[in-house]
PDB file of N, CA and C in Angstrom:
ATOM      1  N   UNK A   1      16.720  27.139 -73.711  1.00  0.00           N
ATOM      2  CA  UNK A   1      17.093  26.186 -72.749  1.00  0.00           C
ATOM      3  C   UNK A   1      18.524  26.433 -72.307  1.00  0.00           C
ATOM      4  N   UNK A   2      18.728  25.814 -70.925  1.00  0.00           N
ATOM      5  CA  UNK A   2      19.930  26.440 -70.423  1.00  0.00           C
ATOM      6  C   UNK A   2      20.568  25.315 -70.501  1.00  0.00           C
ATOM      7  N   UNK A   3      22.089  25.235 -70.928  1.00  0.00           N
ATOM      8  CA  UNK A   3      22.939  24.364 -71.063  1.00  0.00           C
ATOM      9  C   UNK A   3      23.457  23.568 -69.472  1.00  0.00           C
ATOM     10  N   UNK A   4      22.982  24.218 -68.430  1.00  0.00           N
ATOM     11  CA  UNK A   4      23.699  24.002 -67.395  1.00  0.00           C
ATOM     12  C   UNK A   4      22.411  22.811 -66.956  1.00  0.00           C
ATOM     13  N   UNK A   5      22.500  21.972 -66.175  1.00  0.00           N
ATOM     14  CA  UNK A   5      21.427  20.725 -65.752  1.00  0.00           C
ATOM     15  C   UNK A   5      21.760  20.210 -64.385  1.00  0.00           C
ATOM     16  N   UNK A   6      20.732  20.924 -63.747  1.00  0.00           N
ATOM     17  CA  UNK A   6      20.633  20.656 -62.174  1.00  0.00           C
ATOM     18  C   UNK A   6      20.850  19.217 -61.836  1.00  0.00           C
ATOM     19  N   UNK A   7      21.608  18.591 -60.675  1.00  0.00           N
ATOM     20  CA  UNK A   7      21.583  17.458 -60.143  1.00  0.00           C
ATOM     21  C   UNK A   7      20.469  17.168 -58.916  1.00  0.00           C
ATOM     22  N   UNK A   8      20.227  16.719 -58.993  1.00  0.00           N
ATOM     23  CA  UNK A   8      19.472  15.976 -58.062  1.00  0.00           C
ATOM     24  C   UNK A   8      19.692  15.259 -56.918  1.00  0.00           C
ATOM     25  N   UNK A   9      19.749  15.823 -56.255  1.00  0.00           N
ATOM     26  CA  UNK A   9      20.464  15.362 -54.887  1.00  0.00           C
ATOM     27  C   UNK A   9      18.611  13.759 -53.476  1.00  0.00           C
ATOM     28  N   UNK A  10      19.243  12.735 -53.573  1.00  0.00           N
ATOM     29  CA  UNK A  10      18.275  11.973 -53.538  1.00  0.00           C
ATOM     30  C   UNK A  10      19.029  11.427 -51.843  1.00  0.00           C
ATOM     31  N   UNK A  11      18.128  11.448 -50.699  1.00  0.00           N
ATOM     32  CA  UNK A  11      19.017  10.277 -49.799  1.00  0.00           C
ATOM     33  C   UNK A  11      19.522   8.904 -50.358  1.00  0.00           C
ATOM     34  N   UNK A  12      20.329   8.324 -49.848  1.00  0.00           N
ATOM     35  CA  UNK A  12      20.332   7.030 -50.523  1.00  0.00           C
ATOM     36  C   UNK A  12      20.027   6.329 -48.819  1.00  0.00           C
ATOM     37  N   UNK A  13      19.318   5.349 -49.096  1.00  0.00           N
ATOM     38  CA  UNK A  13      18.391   4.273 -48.358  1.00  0.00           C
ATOM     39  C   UNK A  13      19.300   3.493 -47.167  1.00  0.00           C
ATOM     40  N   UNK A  14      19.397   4.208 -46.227  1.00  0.00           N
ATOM     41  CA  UNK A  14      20.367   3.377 -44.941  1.00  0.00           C
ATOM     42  C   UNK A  14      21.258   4.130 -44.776  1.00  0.00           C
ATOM     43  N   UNK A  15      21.326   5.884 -45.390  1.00  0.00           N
ATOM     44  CA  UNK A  15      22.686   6.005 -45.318  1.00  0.00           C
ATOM     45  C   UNK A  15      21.867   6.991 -43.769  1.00  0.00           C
ATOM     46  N   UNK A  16      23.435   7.541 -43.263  1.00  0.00           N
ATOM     47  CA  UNK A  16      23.424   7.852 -41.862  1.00  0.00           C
ATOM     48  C   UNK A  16      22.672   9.625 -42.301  1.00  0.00           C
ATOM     49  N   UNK A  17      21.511   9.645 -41.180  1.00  0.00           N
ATOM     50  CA  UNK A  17      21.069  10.998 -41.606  1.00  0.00           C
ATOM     51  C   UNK A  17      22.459  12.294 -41.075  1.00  0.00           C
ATOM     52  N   UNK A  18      21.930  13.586 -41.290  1.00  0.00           N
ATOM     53  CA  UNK A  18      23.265  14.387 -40.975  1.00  0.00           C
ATOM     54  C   UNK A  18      23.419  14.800 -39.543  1.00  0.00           C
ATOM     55  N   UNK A  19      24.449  15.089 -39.407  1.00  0.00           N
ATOM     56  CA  UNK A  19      24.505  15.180 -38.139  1.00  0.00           C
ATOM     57  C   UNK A  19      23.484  16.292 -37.160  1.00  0.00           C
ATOM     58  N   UNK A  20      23.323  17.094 -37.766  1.00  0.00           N
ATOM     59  CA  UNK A  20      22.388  18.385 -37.333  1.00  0.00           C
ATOM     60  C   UNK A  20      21.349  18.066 -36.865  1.00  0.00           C
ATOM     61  N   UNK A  21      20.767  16.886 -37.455  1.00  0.00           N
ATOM     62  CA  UNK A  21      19.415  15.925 -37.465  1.00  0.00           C
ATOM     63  C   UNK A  21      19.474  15.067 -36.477  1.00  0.00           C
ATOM     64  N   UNK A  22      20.628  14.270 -36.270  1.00  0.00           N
ATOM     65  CA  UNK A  22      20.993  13.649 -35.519  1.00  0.00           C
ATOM     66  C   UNK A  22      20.710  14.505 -33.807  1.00  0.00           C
ATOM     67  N   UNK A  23      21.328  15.110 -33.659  1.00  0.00           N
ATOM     68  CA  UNK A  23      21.347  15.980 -32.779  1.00  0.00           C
ATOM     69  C   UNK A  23      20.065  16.444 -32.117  1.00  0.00           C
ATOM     70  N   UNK A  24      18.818  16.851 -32.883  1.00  0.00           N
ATOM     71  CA  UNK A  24      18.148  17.248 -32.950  1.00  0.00           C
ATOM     72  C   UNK A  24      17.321  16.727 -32.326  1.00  0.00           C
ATOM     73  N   UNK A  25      17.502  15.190 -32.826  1.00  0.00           N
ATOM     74  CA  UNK A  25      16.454  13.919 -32.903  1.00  0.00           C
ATOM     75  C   UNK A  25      17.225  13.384 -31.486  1.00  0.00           C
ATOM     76  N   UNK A  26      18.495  13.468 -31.076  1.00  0.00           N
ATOM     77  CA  UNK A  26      18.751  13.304 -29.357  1.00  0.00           C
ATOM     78  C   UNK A  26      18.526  14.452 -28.684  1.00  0.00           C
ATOM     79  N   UNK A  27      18.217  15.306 -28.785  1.00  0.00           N
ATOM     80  CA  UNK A  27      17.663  16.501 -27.700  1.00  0.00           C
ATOM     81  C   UNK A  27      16.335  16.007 -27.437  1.00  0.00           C
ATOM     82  N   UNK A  28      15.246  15.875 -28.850  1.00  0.00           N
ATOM     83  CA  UNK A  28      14.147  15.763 -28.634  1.00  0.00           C
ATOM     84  C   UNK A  28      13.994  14.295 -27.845  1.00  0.00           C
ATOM     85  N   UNK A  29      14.568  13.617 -27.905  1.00  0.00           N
ATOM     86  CA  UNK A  29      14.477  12.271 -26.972  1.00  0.00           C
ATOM     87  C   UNK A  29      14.620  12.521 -25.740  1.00  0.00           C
ATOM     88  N   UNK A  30      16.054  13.359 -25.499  1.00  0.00           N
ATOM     89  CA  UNK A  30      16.332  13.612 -23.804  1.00  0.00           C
ATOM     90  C   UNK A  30      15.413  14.886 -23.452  1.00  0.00           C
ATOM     91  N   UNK A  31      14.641  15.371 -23.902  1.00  0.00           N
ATOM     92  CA  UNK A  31      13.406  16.026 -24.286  1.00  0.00           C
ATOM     93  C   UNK A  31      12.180  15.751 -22.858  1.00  0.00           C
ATOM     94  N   UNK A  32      11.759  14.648 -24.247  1.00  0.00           N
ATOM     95  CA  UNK A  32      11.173  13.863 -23.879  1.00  0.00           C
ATOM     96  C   UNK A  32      10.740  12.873 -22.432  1.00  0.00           C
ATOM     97  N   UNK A  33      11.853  12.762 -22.628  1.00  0.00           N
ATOM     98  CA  UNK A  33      12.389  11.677 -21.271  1.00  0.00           C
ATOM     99  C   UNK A  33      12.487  12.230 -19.989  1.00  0.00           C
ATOM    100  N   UNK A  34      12.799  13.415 -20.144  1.00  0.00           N
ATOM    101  CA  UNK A  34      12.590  14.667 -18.931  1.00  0.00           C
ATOM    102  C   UNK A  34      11.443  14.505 -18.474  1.00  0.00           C
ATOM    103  N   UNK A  35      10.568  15.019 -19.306  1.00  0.00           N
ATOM    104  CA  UNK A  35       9.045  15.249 -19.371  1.00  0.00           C
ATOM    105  C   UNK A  35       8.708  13.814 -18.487  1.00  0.00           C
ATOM    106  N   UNK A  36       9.038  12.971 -19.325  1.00  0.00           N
ATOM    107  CA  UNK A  36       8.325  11.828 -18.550  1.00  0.00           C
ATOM    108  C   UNK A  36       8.476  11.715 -17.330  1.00  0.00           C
ATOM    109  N   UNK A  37       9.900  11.826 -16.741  1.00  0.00           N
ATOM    110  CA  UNK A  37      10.423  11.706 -15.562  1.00  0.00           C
ATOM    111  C   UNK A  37       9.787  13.034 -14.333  1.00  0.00           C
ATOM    112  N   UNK A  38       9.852  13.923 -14.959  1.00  0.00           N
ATOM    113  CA  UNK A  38       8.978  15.088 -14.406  1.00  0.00           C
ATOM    114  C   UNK A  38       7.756  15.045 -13.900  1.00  0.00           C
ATOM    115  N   UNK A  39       7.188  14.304 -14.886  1.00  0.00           N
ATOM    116  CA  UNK A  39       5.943  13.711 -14.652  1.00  0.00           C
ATOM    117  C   UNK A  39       5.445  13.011 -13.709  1.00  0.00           C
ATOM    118  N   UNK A  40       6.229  11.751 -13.713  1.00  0.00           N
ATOM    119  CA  UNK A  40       6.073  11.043 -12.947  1.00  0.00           C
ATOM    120  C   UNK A  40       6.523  11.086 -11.449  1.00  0.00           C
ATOM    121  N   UNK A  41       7.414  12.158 -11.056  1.00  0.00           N
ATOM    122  CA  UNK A  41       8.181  12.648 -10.102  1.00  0.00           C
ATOM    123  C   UNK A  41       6.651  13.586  -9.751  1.00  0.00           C
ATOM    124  N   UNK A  42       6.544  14.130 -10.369  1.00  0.00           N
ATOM    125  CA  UNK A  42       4.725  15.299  -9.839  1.00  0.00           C
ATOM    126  C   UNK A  42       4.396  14.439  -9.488  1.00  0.00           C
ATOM    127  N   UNK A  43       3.828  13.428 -10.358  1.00  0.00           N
ATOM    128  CA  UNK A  43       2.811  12.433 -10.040  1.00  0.00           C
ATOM    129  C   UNK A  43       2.764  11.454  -8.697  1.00  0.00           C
ATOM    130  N   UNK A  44       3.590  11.389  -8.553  1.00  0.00           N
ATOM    131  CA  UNK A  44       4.167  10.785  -7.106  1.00  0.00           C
ATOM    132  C   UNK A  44       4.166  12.030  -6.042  1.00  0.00           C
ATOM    133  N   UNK A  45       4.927  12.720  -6.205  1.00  0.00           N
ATOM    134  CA  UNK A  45       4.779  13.447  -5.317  1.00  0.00           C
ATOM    135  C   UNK A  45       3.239  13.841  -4.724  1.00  0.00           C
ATOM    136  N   UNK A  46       2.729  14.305  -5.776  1.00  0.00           N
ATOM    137  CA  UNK A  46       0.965  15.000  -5.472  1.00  0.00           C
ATOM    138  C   UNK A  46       0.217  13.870  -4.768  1.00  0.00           C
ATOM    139  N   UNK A  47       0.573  12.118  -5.491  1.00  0.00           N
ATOM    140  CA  UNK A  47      -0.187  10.958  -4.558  1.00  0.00           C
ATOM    141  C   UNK A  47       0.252  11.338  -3.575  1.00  0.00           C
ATOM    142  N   UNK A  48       1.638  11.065  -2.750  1.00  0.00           N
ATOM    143  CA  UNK A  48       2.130  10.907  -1.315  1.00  0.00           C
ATOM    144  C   UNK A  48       1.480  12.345  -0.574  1.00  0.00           C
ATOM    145  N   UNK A  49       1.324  13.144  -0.953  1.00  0.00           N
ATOM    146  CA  UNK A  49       0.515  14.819  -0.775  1.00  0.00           C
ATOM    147  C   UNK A  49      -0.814  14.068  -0.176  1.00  0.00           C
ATOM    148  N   UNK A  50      -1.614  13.810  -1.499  1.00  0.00           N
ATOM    149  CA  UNK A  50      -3.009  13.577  -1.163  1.00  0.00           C
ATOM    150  C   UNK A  50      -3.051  12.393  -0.179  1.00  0.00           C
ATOM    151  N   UNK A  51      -2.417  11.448  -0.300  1.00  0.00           N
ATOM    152  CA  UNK A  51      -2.509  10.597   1.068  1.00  0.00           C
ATOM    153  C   UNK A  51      -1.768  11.036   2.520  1.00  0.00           C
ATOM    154  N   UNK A  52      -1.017  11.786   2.532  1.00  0.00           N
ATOM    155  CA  UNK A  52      -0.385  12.620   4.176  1.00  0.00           C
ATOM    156  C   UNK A  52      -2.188  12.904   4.520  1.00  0.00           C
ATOM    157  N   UNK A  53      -2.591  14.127   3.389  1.00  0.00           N
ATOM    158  CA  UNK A  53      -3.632  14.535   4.074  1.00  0.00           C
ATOM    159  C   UNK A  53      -5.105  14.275   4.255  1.00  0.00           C
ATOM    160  N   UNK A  54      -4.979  13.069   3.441  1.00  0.00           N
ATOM    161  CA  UNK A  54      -6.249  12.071   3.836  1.00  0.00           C
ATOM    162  C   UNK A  54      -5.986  11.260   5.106  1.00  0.00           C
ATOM    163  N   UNK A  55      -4.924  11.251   5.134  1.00  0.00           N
ATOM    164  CA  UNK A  55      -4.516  10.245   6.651  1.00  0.00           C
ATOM    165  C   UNK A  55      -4.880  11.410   7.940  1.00  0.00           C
ATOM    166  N   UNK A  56      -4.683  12.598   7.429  1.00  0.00           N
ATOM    167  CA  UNK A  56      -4.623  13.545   8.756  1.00  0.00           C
ATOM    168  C   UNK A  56      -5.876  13.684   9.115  1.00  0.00           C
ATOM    169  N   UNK A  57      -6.678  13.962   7.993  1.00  0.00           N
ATOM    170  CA  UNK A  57      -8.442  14.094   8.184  1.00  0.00           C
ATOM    171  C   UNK A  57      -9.013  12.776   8.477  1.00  0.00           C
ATOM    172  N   UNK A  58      -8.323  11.906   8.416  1.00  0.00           N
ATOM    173  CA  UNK A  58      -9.113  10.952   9.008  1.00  0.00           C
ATOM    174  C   UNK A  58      -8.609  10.168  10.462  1.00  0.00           C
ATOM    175  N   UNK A  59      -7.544  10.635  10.756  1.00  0.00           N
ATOM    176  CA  UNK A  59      -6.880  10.697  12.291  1.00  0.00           C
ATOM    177  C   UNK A  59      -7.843  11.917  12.782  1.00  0.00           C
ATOM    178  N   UNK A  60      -8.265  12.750  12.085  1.00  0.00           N
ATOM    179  CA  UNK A  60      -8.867  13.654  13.223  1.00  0.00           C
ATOM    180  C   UNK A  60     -10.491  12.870  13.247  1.00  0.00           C
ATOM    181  N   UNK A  61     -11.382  12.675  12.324  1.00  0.00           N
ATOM    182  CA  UNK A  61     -12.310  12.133  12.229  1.00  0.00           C
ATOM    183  C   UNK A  61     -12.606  11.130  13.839  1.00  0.00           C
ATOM    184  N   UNK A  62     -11.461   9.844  13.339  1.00  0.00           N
ATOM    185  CA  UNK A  62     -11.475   9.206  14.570  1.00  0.00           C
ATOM    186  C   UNK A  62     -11.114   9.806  15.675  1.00  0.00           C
ATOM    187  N   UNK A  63     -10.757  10.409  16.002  1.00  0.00           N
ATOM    188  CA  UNK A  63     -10.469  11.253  16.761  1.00  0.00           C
ATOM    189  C   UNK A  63     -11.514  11.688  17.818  1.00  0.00           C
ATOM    190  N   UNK A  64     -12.209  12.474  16.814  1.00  0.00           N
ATOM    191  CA  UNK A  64     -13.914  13.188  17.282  1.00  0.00           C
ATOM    192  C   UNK A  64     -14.970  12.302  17.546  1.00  0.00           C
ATOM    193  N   UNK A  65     -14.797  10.754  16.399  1.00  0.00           N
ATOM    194  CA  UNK A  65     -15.642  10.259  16.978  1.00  0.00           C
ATOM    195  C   UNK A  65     -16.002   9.006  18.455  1.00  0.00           C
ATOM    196  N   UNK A  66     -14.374   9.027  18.485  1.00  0.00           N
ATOM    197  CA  UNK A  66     -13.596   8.544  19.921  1.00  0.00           C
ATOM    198  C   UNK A  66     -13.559   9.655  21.388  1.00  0.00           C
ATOM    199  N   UNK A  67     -13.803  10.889  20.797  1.00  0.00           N
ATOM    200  CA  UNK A  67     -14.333  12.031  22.035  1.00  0.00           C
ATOM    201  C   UNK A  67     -15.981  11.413  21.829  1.00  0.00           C
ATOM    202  N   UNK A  68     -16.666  11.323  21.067  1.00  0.00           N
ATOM    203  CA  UNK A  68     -18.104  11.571  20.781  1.00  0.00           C
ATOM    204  C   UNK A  68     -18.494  10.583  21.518  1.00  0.00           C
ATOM    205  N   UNK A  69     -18.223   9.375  21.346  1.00  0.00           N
ATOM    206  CA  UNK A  69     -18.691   8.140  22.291  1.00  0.00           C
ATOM    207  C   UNK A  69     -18.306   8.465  23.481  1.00  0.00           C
ATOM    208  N   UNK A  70     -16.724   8.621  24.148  1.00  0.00           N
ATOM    209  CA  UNK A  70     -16.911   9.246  25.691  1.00  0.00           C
ATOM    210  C   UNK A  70     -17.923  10.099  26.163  1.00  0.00           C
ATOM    211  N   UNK A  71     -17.796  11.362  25.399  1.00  0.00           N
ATOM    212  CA  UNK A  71     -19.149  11.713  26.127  1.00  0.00           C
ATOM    213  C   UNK A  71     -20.526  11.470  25.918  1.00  0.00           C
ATOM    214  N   UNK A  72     -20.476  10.427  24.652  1.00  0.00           N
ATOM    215  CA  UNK A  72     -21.921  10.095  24.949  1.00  0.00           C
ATOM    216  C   UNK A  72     -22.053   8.921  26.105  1.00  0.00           C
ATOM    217  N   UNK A  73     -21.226   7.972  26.516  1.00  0.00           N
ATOM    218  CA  UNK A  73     -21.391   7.312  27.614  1.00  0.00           C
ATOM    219  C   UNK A  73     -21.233   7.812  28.980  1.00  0.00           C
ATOM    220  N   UNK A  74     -20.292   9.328  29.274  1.00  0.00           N
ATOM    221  CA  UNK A  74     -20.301   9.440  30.351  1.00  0.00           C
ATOM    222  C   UNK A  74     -21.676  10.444  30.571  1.00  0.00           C
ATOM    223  N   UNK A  75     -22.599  11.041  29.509  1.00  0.00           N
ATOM    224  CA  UNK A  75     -24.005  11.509  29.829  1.00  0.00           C
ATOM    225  C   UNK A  75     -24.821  10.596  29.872  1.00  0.00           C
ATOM    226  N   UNK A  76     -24.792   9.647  29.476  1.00  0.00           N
ATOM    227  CA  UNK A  76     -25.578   7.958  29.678  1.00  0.00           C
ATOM    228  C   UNK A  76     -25.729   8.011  30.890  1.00  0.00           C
ATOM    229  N   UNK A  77     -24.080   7.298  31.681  1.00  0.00           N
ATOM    230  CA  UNK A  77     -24.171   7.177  32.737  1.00  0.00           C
ATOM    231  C   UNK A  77     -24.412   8.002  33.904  1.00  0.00           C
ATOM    232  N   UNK A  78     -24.479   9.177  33.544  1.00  0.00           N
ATOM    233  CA  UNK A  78     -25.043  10.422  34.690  1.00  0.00           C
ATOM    234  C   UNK A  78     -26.365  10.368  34.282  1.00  0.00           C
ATOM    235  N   UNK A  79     -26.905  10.484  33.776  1.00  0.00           N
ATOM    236  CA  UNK A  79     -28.095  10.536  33.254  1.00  0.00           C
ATOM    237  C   UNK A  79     -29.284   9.053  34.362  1.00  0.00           C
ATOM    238  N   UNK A  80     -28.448   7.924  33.957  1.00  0.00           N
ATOM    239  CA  UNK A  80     -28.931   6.591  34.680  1.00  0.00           C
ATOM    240  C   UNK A  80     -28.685   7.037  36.401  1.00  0.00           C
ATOM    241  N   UNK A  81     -27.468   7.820  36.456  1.00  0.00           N
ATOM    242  CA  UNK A  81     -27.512   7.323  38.005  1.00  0.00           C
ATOM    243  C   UNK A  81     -28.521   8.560  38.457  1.00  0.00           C
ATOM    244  N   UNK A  82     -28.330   9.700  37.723  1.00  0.00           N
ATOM    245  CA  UNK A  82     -29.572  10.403  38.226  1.00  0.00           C
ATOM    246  C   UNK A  82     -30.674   9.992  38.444  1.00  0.00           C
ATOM    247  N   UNK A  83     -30.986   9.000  37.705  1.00  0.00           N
ATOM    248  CA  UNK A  83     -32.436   8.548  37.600  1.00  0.00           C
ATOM    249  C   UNK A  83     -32.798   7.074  38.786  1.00  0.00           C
ATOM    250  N   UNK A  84     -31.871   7.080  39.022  1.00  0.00           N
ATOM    251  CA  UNK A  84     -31.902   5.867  39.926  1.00  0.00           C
ATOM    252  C   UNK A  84     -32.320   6.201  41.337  1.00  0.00           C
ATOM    253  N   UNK A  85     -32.439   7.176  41.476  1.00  0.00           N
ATOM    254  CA  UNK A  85     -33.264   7.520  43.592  1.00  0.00           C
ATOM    255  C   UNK A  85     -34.617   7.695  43.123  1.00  0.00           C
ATOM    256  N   UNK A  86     -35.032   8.740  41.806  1.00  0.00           N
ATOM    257  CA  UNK A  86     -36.244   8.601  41.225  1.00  0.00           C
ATOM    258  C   UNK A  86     -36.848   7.238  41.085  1.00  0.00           C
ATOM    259  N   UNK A  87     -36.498   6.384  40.597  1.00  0.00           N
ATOM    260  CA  UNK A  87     -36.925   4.970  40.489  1.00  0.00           C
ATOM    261  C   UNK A  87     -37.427   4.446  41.477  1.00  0.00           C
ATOM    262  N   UNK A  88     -35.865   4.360  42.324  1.00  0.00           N
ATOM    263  CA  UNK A  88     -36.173   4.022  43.518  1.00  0.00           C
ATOM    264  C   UNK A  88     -37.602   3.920  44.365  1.00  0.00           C
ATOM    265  N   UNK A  89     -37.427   5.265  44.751  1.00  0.00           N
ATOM    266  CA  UNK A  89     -38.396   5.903  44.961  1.00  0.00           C
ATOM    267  C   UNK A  89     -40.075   5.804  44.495  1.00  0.00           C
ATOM    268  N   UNK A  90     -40.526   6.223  43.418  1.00  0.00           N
ATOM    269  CA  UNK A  90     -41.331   5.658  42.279  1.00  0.00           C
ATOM    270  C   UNK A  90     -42.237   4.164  43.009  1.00  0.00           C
ATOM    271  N   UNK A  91     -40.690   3.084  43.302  1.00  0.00           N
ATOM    272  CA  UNK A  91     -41.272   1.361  42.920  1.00  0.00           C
ATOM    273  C   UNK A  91     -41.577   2.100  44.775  1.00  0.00           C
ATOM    274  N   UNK A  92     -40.758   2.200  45.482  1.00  0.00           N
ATOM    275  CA  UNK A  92     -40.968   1.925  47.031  1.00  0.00           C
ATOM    276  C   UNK A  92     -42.620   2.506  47.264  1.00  0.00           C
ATOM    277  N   UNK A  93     -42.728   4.029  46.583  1.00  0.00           N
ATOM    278  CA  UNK A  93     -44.158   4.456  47.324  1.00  0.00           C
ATOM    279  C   UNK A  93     -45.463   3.821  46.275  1.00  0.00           C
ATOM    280  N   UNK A  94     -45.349   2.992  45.227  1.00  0.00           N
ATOM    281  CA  UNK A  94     -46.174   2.241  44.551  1.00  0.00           C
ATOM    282  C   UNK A  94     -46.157   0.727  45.229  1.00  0.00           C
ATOM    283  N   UNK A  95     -45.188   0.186  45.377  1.00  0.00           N
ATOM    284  CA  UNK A  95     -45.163  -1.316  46.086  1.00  0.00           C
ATOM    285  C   UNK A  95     -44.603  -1.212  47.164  1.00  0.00           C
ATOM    286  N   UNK A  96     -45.191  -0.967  48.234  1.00  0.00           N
ATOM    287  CA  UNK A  96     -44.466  -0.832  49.270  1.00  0.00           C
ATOM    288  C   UNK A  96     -44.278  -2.252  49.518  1.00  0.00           C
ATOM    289  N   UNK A  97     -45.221  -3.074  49.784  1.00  0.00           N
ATOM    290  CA  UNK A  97     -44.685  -4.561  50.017  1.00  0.00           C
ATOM    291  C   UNK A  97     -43.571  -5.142  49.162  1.00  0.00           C
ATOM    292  N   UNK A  98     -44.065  -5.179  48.047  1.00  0.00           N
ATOM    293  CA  UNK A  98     -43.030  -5.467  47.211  1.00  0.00           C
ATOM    294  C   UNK A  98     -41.322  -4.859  47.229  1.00  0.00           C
ATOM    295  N   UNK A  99     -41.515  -3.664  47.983  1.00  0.00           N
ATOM    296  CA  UNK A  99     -40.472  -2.635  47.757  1.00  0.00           C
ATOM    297  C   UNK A  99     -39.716  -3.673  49.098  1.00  0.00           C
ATOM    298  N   UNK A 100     -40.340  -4.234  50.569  1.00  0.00           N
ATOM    299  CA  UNK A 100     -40.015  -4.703  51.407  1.00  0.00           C
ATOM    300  C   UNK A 100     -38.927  -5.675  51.239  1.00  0.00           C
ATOM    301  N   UNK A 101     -39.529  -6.659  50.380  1.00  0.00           N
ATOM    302  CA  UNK A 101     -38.921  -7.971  49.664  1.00  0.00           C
ATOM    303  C   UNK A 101     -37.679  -7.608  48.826  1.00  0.00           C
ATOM    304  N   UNK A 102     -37.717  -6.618  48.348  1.00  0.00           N
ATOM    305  CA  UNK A 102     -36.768  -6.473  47.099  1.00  0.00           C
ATOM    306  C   UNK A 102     -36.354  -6.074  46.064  1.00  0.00           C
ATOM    307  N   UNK A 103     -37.741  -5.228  45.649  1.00  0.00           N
ATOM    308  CA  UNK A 103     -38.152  -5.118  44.163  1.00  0.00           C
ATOM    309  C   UNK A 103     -37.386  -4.060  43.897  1.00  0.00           C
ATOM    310  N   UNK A 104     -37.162  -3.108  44.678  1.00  0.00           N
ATOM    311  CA  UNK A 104     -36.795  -2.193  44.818  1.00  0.00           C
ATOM    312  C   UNK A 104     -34.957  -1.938  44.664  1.00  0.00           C
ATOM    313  N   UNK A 105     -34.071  -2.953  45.116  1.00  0.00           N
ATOM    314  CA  UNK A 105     -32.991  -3.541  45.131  1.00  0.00           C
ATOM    315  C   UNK A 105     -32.871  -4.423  43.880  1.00  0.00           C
ATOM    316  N   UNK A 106     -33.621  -4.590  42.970  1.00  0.00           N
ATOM    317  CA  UNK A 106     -33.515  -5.426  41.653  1.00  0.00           C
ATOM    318  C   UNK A 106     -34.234  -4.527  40.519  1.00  0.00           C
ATOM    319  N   UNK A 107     -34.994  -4.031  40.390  1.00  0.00           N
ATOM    320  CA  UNK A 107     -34.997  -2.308  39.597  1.00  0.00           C
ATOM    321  C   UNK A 107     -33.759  -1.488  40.086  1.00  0.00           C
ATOM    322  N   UNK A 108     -33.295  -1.369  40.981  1.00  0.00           N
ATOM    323  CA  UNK A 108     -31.910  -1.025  40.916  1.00  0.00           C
ATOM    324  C   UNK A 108     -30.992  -1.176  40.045  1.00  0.00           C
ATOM    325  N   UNK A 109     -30.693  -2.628  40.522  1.00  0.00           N
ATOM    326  CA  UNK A 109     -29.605  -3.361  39.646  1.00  0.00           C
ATOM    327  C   UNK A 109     -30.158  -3.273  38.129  1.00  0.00           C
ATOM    328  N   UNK A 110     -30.381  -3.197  37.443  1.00  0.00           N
ATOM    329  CA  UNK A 110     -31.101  -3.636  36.580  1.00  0.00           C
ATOM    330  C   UNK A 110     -30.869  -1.909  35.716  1.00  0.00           C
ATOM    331  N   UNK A 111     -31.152  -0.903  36.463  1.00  0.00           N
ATOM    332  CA  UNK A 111     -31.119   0.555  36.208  1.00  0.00           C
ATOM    333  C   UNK A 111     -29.274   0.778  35.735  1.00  0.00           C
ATOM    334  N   UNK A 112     -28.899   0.254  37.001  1.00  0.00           N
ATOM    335  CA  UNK A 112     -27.566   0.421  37.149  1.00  0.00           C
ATOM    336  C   UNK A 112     -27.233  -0.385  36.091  1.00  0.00           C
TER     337      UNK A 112
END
């Protein structure tokens, strides 16, 4: 047996850890805190991203479907007035009496 007898080195309970640790344990916090902030800075950013270009696709959407109704009403209405001497026509050499009176002038309107 050796005369010499190791000490034992124990923290004692509240005391201040060392500084090295200390240090360590504030990097990894401001670390941390980066990260979060990073994060949340992406995270924002990529929303305001995905909504620019959901707003753009759907400005164009309306868009097309605000052309789509013009020309579906202005082929409507060519379409009707084309068809309106045909009509015409049609009621006058089927009712001619009738066509006399009017009928003919109110299938009009009515077309129109």
């Amino acid at each position: 047996m050796s005369v010499y007898r190791l000490e034992i080195f124990a923290p004692i309970a509240g005391a201040a850890p060392p500084a090295a640790d200390v240090g360590r344990r504030q990097a990894e916090a401001a670390r941390e805190e980066a990260r979060r902030d990073g994060f949340a800075a992406g995270e924002a950013s990529a929303t305001e991203a995905m909504l620019a270009e959901e707003g753009r696709l759907t400005s164009d959407l309306v868009e097309a479907i605000a052309d789509a109704r013009l020309s579906n009403e202005a082929a409507r209405r060519h379409v009707a007035s084309s068809l309106a001497p045909f009509v015409e026509a049609v009621v006058a050499a089927l009712t001619p009496a009738l066509a006399e009176v009017g009928l003919a002038g109110e299938v009009m309107r009515v077309v129109d």
